[in-house]
N, C-alpha and C. Protein backbone atom coordinates (compact mmCIF):
# COMPACT_ATOMS: atom_id res chain seq x y z
N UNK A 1 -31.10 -1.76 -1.58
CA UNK A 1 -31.37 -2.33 -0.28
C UNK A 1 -32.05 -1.29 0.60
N UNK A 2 -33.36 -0.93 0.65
CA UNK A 2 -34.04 -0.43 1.24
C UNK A 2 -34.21 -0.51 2.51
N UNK A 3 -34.35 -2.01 2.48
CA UNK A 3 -34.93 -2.39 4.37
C UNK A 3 -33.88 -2.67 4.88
N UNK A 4 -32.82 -3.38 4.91
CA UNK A 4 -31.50 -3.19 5.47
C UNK A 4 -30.37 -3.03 5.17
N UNK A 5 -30.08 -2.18 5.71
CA UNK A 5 -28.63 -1.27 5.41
C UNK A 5 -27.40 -1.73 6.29
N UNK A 6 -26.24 -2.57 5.34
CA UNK A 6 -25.62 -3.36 6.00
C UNK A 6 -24.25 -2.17 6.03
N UNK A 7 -23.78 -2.37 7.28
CA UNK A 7 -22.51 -1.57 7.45
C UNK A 7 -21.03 -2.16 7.00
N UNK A 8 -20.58 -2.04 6.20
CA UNK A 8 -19.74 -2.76 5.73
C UNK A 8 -18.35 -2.10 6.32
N UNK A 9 -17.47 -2.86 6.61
CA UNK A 9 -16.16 -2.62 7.66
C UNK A 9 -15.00 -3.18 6.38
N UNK A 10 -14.32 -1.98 5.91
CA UNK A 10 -13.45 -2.55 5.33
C UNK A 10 -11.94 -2.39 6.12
N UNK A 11 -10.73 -3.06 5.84
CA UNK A 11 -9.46 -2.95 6.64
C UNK A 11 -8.31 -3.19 5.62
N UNK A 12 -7.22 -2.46 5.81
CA UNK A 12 -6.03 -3.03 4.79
C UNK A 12 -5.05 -4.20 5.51
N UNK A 13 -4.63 -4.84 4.57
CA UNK A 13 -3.94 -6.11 5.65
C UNK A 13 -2.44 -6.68 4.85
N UNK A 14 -2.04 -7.53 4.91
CA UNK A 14 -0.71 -8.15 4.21
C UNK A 14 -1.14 -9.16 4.23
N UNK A 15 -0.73 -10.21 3.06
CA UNK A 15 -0.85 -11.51 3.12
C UNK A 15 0.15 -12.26 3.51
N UNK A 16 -0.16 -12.95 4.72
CA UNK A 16 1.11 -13.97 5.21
C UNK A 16 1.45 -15.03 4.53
N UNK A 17 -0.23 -16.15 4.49
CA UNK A 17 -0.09 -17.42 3.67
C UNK A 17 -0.97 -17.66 2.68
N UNK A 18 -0.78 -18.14 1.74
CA UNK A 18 -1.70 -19.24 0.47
C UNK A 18 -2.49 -20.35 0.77
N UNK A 19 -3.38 -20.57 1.28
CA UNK A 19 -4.10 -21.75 1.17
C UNK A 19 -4.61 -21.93 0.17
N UNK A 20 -5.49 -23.09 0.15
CA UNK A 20 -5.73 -24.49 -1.41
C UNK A 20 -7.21 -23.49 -1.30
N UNK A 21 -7.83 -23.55 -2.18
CA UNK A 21 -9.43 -23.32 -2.27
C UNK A 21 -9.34 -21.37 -2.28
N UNK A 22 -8.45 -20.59 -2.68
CA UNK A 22 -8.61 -19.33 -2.92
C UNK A 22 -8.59 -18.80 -1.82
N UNK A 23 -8.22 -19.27 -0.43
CA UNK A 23 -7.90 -18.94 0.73
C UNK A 23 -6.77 -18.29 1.25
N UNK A 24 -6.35 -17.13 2.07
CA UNK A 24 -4.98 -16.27 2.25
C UNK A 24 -5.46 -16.49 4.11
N UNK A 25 -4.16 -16.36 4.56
CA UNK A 25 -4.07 -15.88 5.77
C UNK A 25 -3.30 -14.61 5.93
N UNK A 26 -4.58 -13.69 6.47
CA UNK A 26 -4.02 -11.86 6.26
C UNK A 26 -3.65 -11.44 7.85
N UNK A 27 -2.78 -10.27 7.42
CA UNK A 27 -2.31 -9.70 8.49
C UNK A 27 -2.77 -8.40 8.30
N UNK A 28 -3.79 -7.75 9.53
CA UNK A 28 -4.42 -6.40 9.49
C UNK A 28 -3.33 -5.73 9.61
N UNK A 29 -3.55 -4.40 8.83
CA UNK A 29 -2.10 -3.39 9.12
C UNK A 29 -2.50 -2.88 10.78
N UNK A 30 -1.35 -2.17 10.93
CA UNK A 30 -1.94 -1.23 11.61
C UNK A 30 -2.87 0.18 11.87
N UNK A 31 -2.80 0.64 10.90
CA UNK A 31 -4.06 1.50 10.24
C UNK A 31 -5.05 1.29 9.91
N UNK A 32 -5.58 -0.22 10.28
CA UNK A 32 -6.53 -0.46 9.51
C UNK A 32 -7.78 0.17 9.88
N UNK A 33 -8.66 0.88 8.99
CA UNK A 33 -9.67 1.79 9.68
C UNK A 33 -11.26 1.21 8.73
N UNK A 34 -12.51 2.35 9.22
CA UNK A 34 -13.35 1.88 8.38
C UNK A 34 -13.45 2.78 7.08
N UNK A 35 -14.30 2.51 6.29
CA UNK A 35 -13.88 3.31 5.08
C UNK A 35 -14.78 4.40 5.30
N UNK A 36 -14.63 5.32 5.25
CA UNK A 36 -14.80 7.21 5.53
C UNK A 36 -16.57 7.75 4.89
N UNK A 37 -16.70 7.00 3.99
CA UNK A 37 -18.24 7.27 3.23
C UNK A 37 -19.22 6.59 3.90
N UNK A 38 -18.76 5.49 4.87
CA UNK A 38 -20.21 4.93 5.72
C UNK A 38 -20.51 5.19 6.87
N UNK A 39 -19.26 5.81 7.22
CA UNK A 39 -18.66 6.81 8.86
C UNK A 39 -18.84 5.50 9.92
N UNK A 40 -18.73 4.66 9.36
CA UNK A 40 -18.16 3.12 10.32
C UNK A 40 -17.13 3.10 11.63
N UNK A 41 -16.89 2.70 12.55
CA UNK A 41 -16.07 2.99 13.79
C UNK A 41 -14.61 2.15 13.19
N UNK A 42 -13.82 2.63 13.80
CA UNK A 42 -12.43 2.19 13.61
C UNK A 42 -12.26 0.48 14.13
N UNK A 43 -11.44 -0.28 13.53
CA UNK A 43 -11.51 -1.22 13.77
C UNK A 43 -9.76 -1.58 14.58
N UNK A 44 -10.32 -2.09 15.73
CA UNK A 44 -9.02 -2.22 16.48
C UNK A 44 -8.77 -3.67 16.22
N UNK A 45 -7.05 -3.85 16.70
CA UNK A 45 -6.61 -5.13 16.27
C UNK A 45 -5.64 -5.18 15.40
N UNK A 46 -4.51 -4.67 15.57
CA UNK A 46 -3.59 -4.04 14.75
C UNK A 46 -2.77 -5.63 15.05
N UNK A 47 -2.14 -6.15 14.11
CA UNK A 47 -1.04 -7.68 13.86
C UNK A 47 -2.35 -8.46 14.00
N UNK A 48 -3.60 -8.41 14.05
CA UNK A 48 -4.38 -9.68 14.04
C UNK A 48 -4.44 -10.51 12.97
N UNK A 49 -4.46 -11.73 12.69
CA UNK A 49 -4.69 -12.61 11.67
C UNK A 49 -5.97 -13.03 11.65
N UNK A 50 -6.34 -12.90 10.22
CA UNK A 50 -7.99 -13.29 9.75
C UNK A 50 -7.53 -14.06 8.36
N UNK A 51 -8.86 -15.26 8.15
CA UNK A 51 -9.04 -15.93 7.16
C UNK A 51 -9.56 -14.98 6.17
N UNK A 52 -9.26 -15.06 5.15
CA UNK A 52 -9.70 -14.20 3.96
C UNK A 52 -9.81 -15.11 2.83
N UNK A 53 -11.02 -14.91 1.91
CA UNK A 53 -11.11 -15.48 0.95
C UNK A 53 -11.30 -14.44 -0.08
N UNK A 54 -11.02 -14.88 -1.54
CA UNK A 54 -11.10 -14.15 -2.88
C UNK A 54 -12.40 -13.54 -3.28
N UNK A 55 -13.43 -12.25 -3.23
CA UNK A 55 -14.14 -11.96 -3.50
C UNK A 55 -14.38 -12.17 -5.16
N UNK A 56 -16.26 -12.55 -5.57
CA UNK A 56 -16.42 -13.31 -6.66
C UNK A 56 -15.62 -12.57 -7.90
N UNK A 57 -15.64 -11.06 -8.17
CA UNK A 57 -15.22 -10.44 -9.24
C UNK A 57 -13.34 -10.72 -9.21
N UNK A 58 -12.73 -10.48 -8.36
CA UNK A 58 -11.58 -10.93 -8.18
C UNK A 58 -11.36 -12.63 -8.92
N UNK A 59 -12.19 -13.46 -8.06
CA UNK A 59 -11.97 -14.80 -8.80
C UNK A 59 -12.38 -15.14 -10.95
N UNK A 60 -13.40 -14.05 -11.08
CA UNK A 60 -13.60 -14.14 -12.30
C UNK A 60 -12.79 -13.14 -13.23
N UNK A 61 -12.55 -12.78 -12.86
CA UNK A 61 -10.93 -11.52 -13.73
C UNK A 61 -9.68 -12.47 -12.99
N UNK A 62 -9.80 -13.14 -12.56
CA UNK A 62 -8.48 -14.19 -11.97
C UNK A 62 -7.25 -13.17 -11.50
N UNK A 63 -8.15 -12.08 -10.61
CA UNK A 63 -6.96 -11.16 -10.28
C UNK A 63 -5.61 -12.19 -9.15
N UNK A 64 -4.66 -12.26 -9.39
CA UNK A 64 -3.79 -13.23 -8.58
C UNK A 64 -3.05 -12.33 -7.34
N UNK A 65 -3.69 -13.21 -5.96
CA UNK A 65 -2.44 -12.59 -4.89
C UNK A 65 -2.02 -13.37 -4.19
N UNK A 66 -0.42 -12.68 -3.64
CA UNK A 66 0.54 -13.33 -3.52
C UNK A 66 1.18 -13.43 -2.50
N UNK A 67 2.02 -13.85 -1.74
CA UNK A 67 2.38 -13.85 -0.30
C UNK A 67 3.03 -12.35 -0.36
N UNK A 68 2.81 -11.56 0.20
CA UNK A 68 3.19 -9.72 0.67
C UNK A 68 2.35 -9.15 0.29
N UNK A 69 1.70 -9.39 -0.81
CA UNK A 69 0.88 -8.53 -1.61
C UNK A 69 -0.12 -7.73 -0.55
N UNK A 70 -0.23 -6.11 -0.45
CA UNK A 70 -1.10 -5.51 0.00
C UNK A 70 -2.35 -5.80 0.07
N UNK A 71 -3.56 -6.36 0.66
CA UNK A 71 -4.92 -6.18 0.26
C UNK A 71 -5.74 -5.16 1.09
N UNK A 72 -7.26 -5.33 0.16
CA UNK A 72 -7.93 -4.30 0.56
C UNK A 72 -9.08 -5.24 1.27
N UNK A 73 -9.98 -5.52 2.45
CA UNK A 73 -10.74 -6.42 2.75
C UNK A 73 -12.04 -5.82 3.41
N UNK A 74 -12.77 -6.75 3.09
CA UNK A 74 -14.55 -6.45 4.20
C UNK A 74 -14.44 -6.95 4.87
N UNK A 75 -14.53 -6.55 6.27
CA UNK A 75 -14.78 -7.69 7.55
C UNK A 75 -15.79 -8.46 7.67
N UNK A 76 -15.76 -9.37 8.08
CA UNK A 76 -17.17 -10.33 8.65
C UNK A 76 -17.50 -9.84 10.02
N UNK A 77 -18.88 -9.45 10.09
CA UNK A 77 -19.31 -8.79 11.56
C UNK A 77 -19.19 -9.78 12.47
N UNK A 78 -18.82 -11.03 12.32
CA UNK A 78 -19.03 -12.20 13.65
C UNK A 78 -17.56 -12.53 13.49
N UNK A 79 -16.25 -11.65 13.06
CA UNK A 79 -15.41 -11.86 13.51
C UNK A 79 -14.63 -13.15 12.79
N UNK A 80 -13.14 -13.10 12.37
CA UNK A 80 -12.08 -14.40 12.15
C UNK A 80 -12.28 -14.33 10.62
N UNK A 81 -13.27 -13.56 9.80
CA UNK A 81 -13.22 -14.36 8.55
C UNK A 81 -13.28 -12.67 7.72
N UNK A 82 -12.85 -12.93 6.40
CA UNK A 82 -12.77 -11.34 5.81
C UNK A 82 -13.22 -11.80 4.14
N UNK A 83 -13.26 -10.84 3.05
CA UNK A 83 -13.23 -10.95 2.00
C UNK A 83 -12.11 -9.94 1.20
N UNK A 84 -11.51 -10.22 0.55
CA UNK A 84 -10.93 -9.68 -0.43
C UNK A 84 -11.27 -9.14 -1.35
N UNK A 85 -11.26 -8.05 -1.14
CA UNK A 85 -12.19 -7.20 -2.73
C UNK A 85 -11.01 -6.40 -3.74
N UNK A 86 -9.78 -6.06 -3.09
CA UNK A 86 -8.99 -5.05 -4.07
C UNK A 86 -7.68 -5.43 -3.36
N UNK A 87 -6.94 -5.86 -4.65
CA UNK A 87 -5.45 -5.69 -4.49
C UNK A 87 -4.88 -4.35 -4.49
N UNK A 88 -3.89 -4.14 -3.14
CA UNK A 88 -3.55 -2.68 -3.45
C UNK A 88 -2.02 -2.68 -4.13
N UNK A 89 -1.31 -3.71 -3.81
CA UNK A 89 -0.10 -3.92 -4.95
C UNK A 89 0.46 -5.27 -4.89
């Protein structure tokens, strides 16, 4: 990606709920920061709830998560919506 260089905001969160269609409702930790190699600004909003859905490699290794389960997420720059890229336990 030459011509644009997208800043990617990742955050750690908890999963509260399960929705139908590969959908979680996450809870940002409180630490949640940006990840250190893109030197991204900290992301405030510590107990916020965001929609999160299963990122594609996750859905094709059928990695499974579960209500507590730690995740690892990308933010959506327009806010409310996230992706799931890494289970942390």
């Amino acid at each position: 990606m030459t011509g644009s260089e997208e800043t990617k905001t990742t955050a750690n969160g908890t999963v509260e709920e399960v929705l139908p269609n590969s959908l979680f409702r996450v809870r940002l930790s409180a630490a949640a920061n940006a990840s250190p190699e893109e030197g991204d600004a900290v992301v405030s909003g510590e107990g916020e709830l965001l929609l999160a859905y299963l990122a594609g490699k996750m859905r094709l290794h059928r990695i499974r998560v579960l209500v507590g389960d730690q995740v690892e997420m990308v933010l959506d720059p327009y806010g409310g919506r996230a992706r799931i890229v890494r289970r942390l336990t």
